[in-house]
PDB file of N, CA and C in Angstrom:
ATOM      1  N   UNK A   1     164.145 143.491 -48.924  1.00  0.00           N
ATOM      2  CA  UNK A   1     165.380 143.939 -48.322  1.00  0.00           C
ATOM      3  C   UNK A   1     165.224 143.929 -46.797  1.00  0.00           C
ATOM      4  N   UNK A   2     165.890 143.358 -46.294  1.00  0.00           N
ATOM      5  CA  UNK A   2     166.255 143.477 -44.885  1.00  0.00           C
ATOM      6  C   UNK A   2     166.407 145.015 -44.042  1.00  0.00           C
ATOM      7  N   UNK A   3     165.553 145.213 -42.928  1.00  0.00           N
ATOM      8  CA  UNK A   3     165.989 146.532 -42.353  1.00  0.00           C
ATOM      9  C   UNK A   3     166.788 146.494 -41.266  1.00  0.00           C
ATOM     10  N   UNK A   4     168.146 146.486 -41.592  1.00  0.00           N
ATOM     11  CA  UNK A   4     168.829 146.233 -40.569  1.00  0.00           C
ATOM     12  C   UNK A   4     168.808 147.143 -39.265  1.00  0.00           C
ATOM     13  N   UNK A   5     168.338 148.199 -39.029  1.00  0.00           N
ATOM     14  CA  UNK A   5     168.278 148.752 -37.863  1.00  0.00           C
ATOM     15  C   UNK A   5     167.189 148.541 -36.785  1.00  0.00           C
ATOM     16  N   UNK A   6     166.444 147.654 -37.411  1.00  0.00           N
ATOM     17  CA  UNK A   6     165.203 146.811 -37.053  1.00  0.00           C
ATOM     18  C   UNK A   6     166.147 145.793 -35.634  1.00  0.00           C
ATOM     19  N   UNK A   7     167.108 145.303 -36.913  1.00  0.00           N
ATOM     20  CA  UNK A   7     167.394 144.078 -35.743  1.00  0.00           C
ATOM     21  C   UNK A   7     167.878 144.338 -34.199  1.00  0.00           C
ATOM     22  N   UNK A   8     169.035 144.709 -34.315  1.00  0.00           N
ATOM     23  CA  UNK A   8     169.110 145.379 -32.470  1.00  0.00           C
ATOM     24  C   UNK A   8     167.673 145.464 -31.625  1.00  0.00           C
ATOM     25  N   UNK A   9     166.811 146.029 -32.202  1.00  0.00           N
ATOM     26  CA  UNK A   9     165.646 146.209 -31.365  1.00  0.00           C
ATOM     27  C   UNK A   9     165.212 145.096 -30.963  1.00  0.00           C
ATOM     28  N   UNK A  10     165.164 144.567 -32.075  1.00  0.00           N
ATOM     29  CA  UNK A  10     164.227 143.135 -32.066  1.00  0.00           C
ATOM     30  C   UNK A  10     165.321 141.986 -30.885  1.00  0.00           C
ATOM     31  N   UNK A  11     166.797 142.416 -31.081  1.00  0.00           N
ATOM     32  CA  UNK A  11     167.363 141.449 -30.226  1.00  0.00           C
ATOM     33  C   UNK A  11     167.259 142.191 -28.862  1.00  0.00           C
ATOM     34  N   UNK A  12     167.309 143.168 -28.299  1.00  0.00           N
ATOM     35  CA  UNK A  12     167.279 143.824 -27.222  1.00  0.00           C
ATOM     36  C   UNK A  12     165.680 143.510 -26.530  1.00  0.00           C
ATOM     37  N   UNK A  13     164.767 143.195 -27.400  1.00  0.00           N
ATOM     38  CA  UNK A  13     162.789 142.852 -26.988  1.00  0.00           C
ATOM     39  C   UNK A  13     163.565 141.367 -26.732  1.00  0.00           C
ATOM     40  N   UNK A  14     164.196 140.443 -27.244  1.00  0.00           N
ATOM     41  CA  UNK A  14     164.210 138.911 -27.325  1.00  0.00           C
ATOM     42  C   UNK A  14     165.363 139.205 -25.911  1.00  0.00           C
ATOM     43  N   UNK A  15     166.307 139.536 -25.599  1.00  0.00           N
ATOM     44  CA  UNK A  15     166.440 139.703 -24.246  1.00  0.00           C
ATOM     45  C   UNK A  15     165.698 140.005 -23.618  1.00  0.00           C
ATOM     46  N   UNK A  16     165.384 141.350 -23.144  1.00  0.00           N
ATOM     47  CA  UNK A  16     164.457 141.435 -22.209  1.00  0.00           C
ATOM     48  C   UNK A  16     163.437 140.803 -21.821  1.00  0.00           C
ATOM     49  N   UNK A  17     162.365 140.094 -22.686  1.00  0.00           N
ATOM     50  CA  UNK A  17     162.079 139.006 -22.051  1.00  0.00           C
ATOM     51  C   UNK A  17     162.279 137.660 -21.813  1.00  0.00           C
ATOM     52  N   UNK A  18     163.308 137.366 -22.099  1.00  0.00           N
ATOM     53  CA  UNK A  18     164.270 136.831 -21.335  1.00  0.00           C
ATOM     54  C   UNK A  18     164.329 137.031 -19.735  1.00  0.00           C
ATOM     55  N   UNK A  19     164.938 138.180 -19.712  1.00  0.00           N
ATOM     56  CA  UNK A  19     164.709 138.308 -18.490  1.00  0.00           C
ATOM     57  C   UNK A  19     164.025 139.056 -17.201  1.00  0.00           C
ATOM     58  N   UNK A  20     162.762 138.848 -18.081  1.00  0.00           N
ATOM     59  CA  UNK A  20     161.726 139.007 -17.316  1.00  0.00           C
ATOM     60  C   UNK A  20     161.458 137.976 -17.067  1.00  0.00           C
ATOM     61  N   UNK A  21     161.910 136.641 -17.481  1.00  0.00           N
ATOM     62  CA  UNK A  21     161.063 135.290 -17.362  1.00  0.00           C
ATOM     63  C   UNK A  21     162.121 134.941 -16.785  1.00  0.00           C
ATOM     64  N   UNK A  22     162.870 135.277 -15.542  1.00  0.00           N
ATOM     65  CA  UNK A  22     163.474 134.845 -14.074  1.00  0.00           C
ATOM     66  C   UNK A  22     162.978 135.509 -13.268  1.00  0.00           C
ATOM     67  N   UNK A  23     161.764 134.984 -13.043  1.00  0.00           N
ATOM     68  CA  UNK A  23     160.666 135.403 -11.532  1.00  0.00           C
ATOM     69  C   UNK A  23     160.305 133.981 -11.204  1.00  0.00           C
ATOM     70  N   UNK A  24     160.146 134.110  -9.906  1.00  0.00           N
ATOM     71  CA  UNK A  24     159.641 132.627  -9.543  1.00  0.00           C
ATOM     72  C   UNK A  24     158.341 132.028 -10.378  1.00  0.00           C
ATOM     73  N   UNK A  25     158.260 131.157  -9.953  1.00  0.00           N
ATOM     74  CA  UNK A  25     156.911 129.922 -10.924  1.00  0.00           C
ATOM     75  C   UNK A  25     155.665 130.398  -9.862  1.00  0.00           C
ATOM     76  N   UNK A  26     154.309 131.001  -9.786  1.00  0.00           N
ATOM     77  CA  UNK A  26     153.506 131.323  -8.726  1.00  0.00           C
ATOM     78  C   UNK A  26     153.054 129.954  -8.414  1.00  0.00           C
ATOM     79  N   UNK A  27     152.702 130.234  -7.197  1.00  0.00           N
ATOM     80  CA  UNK A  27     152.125 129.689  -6.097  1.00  0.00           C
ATOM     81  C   UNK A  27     153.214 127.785  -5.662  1.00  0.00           C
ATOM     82  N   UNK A  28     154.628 127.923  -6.172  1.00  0.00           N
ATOM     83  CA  UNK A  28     155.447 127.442  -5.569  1.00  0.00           C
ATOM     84  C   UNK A  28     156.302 127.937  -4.622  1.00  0.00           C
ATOM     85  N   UNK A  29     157.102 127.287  -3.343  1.00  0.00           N
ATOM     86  CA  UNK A  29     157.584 127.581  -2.769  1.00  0.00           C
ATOM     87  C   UNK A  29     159.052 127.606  -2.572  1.00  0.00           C
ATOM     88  N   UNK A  30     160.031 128.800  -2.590  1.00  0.00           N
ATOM     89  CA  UNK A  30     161.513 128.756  -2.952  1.00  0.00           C
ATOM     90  C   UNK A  30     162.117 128.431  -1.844  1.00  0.00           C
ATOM     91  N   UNK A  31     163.513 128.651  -1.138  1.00  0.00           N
ATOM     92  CA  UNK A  31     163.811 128.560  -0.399  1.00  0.00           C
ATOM     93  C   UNK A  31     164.952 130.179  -1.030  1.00  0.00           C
ATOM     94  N   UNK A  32     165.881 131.105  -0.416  1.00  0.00           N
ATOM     95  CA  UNK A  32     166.023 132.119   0.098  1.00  0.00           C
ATOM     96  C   UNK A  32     167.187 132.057  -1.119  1.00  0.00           C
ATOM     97  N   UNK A  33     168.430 130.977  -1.070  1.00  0.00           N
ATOM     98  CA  UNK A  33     168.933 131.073  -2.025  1.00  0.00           C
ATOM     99  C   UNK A  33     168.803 130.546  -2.810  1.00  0.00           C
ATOM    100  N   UNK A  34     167.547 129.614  -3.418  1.00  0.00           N
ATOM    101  CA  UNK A  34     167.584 129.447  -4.854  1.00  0.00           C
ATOM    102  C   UNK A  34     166.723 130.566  -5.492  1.00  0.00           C
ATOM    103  N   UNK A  35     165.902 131.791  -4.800  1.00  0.00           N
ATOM    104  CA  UNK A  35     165.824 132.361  -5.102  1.00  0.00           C
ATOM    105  C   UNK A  35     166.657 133.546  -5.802  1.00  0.00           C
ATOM    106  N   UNK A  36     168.159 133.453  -5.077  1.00  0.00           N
ATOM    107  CA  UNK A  36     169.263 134.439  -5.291  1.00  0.00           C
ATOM    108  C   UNK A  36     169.834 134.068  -6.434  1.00  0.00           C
ATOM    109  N   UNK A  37     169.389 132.951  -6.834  1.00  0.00           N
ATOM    110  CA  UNK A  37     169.774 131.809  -7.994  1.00  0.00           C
ATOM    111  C   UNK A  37     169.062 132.275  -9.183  1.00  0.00           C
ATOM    112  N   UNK A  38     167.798 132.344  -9.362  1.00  0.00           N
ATOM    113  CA  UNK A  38     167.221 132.879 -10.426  1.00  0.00           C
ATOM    114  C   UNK A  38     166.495 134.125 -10.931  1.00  0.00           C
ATOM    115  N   UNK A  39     167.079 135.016  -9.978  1.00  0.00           N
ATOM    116  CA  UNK A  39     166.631 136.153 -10.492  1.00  0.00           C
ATOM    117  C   UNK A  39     167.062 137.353  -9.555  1.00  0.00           C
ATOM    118  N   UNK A  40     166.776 138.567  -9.805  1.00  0.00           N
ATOM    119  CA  UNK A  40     167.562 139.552  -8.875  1.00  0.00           C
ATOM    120  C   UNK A  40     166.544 139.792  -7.725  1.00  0.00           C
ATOM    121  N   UNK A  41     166.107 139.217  -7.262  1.00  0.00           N
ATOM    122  CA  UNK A  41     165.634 138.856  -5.924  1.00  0.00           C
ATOM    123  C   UNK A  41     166.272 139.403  -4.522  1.00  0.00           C
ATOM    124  N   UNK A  42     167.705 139.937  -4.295  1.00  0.00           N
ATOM    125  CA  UNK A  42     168.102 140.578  -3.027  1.00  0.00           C
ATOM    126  C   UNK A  42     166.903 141.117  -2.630  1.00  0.00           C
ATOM    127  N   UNK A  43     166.493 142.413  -2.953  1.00  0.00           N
ATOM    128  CA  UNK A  43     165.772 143.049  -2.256  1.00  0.00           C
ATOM    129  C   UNK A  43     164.564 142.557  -1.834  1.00  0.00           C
ATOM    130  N   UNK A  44     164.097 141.860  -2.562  1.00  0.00           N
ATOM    131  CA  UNK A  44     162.461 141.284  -2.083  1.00  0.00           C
ATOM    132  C   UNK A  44     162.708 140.279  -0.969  1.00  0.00           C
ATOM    133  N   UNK A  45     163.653 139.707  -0.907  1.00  0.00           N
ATOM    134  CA  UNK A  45     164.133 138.906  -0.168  1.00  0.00           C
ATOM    135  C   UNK A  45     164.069 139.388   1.148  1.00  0.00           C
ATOM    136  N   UNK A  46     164.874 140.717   1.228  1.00  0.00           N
ATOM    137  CA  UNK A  46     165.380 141.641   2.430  1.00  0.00           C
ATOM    138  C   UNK A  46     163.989 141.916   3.124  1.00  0.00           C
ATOM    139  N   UNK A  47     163.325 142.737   1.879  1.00  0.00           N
ATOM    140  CA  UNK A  47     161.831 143.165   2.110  1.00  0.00           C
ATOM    141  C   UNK A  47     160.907 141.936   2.717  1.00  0.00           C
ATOM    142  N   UNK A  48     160.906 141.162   2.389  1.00  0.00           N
ATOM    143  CA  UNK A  48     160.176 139.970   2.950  1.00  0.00           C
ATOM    144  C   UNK A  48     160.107 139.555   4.600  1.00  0.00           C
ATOM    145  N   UNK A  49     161.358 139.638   4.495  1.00  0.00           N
ATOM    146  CA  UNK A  49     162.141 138.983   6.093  1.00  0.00           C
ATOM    147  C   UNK A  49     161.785 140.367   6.734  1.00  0.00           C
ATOM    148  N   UNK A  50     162.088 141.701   6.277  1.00  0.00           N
ATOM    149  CA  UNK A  50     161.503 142.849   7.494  1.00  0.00           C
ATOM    150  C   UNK A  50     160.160 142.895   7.534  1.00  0.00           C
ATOM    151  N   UNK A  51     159.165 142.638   6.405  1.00  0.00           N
ATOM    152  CA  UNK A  51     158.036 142.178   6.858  1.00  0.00           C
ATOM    153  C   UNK A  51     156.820 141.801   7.984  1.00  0.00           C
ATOM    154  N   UNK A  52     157.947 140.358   7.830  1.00  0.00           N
ATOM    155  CA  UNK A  52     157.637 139.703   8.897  1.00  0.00           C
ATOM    156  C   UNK A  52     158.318 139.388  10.342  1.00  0.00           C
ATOM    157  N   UNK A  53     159.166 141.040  10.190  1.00  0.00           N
ATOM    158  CA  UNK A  53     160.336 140.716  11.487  1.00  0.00           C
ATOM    159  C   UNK A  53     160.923 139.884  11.917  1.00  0.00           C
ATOM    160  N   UNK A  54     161.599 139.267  10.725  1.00  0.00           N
ATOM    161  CA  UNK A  54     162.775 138.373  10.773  1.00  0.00           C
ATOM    162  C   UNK A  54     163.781 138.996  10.152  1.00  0.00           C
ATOM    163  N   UNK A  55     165.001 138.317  11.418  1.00  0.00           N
ATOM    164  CA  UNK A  55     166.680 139.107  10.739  1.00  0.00           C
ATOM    165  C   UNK A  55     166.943 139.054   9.526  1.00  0.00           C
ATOM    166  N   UNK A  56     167.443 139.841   8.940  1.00  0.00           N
ATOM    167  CA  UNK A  56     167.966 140.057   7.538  1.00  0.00           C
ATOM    168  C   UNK A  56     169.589 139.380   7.593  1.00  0.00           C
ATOM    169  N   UNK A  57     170.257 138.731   8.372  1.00  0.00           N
ATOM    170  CA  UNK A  57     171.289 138.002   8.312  1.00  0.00           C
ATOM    171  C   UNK A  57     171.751 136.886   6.979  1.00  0.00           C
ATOM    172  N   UNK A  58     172.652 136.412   6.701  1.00  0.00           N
ATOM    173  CA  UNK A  58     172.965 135.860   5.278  1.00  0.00           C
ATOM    174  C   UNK A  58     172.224 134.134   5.634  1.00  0.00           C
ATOM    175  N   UNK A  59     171.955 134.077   7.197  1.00  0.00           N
ATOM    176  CA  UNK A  59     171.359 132.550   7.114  1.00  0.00           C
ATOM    177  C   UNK A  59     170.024 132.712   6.992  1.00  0.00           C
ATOM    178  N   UNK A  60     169.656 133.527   7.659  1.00  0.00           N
ATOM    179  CA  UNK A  60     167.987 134.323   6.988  1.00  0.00           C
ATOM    180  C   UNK A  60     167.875 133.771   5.566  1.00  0.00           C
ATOM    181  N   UNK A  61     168.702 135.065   4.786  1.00  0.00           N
ATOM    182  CA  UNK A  61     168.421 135.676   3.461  1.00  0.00           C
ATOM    183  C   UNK A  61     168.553 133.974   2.930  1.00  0.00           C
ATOM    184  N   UNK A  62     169.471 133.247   3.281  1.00  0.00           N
ATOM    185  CA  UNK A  62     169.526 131.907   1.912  1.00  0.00           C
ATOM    186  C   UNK A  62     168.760 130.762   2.754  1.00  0.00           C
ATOM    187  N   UNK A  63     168.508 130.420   4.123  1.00  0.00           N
ATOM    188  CA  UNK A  63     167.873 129.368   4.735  1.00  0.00           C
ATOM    189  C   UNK A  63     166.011 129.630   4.875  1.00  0.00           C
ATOM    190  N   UNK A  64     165.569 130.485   3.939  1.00  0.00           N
ATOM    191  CA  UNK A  64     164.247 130.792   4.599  1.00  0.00           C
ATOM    192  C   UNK A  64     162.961 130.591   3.214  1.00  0.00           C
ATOM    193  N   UNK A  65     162.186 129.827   4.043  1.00  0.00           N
ATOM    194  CA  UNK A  65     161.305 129.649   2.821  1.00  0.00           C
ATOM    195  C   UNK A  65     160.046 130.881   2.617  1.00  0.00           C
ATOM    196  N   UNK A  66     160.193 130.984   1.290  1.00  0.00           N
ATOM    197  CA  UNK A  66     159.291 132.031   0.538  1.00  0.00           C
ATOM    198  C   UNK A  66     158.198 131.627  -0.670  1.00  0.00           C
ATOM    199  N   UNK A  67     157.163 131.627  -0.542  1.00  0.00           N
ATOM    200  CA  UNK A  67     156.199 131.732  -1.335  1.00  0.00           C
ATOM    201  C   UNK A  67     156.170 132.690  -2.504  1.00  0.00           C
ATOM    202  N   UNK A  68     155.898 131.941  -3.775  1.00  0.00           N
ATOM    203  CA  UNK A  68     155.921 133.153  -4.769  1.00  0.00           C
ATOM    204  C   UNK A  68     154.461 133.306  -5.122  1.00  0.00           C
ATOM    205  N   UNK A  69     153.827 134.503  -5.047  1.00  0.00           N
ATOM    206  CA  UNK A  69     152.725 134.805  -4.945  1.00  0.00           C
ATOM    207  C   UNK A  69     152.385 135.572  -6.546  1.00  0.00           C
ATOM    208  N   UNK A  70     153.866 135.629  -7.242  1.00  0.00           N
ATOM    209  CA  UNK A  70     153.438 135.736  -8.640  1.00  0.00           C
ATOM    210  C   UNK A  70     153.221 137.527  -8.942  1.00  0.00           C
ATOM    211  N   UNK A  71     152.839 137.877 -10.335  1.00  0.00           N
ATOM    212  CA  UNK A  71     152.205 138.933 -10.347  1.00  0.00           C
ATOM    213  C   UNK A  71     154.091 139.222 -11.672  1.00  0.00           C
ATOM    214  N   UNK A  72     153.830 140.275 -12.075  1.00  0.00           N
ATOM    215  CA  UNK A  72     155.050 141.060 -13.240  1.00  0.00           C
ATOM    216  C   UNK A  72     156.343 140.873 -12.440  1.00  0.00           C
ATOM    217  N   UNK A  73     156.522 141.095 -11.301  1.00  0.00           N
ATOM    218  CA  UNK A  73     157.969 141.440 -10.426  1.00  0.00           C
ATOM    219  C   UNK A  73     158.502 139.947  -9.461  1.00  0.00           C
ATOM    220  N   UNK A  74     157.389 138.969  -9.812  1.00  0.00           N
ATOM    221  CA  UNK A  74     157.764 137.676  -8.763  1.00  0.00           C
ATOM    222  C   UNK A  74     157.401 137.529  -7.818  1.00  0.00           C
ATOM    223  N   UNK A  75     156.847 138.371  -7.308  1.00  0.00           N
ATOM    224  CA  UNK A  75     155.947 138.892  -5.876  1.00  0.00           C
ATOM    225  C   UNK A  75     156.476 138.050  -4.863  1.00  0.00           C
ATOM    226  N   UNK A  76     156.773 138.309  -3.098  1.00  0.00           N
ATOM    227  CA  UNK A  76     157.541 136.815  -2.617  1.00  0.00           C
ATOM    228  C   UNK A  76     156.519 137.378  -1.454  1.00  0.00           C
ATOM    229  N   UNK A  77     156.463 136.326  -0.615  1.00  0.00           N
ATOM    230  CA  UNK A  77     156.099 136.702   0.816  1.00  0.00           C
ATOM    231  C   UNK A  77     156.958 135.498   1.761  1.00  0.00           C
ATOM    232  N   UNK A  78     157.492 135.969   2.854  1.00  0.00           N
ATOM    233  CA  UNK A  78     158.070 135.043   4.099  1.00  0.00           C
ATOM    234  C   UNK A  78     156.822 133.996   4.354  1.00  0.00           C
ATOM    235  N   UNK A  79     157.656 132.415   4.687  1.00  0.00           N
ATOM    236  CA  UNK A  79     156.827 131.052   5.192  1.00  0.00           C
ATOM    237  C   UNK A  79     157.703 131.164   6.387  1.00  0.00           C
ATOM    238  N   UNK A  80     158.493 130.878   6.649  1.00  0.00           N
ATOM    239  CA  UNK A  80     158.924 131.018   7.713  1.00  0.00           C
ATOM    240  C   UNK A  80     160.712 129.867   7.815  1.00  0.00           C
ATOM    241  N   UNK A  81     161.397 130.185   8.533  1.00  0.00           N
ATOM    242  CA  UNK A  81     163.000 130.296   8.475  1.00  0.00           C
ATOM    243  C   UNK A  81     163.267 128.763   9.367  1.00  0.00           C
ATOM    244  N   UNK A  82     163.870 128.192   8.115  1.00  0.00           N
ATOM    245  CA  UNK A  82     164.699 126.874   8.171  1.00  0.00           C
ATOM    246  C   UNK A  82     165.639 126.536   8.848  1.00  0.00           C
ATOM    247  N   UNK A  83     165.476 126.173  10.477  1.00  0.00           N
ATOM    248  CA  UNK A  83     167.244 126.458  11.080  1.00  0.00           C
ATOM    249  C   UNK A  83     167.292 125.078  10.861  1.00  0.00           C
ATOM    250  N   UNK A  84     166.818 124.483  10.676  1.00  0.00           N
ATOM    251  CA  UNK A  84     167.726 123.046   9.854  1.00  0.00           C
ATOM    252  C   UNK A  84     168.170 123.126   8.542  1.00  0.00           C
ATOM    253  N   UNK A  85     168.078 123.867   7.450  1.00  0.00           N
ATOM    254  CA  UNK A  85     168.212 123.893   6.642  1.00  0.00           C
ATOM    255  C   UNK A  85     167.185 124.241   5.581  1.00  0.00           C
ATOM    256  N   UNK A  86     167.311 124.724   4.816  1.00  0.00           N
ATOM    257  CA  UNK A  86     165.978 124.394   3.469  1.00  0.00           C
ATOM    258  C   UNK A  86     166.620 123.759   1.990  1.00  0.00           C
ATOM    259  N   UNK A  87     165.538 122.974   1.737  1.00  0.00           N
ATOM    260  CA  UNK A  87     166.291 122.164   0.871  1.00  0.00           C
ATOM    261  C   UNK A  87     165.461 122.331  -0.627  1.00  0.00           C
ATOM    262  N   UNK A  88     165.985 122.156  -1.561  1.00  0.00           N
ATOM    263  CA  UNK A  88     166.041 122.319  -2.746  1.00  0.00           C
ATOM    264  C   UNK A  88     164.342 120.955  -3.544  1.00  0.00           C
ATOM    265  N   UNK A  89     163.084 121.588  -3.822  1.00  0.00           N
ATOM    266  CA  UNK A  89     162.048 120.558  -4.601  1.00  0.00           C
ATOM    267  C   UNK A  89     162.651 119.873  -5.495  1.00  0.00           C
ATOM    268  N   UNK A  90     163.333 120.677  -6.268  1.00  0.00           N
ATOM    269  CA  UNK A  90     163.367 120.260  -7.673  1.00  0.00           C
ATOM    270  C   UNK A  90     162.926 120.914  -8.938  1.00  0.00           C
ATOM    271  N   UNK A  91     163.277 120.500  -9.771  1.00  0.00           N
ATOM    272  CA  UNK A  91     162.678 121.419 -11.004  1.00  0.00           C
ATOM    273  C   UNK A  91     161.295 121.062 -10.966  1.00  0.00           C
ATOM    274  N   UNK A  92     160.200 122.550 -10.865  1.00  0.00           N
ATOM    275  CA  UNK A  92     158.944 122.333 -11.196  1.00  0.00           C
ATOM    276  C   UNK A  92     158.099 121.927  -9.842  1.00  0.00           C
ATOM    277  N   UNK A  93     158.965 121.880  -8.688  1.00  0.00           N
ATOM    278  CA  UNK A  93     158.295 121.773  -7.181  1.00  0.00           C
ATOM    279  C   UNK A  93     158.704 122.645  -6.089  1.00  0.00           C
ATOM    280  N   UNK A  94     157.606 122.520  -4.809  1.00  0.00           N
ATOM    281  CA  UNK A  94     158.604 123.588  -4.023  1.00  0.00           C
ATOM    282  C   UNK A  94     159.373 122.933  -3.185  1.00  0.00           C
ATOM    283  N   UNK A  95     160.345 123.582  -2.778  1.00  0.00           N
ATOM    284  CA  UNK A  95     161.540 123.859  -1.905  1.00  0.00           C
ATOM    285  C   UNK A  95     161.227 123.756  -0.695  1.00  0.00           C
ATOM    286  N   UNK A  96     161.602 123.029   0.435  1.00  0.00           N
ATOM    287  CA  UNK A  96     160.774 122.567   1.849  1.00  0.00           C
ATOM    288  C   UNK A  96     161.708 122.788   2.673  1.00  0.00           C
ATOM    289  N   UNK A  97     161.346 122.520   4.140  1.00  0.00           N
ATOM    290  CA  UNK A  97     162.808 122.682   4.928  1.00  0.00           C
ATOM    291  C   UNK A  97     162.718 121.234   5.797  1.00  0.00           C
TER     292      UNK A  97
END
């Protein structure tokens, strides 16, 4: 017999990691908004750029390349800010400016 009060749980564990598995890929490099792209990243983002005393402005936050240094939470650290742009690796590479 089936225990149906089992299941919810079991679908609520099959989400959640889910989405735990939108953290960056370690030791590739993102750029600011494709980070905003895959995962809830604002704040580390913010945190990053005060860091390394760079503006927290919206061309900051999406033009700036970040290292994912990995670890449970995605870990990010500032590379340093794209005023030409930063552009998109590709699936499975990093993100350059």
């Amino acid at each position: 017999m089936v225990n149906f009060a089992a299941l919810p749980l079991t679908a609520i564990a099959v989400l959640a990691s889910l989405a735990a598995a939108n953290n960056c890929k370690t030791g590739l490099n993102y750029c600011g908004y494709n980070l905003l792209g895959i995962g809830n990243y604002g704040a580390q983002v913010n945190g990053a750029l005060r860091a390394a005393n760079q503006p927290t402005d919206d061309a900051h936050i999406r033009e700036s390349l970040f290292h994912c240094n990995g670890g449970n939470n995605g870990d990010i650290s500032f590379i340093q800010y794209c005023g030409g742009g930063c552009r998109d690796g590709g699936s499975g590479k990093s993100d350059y400016c």
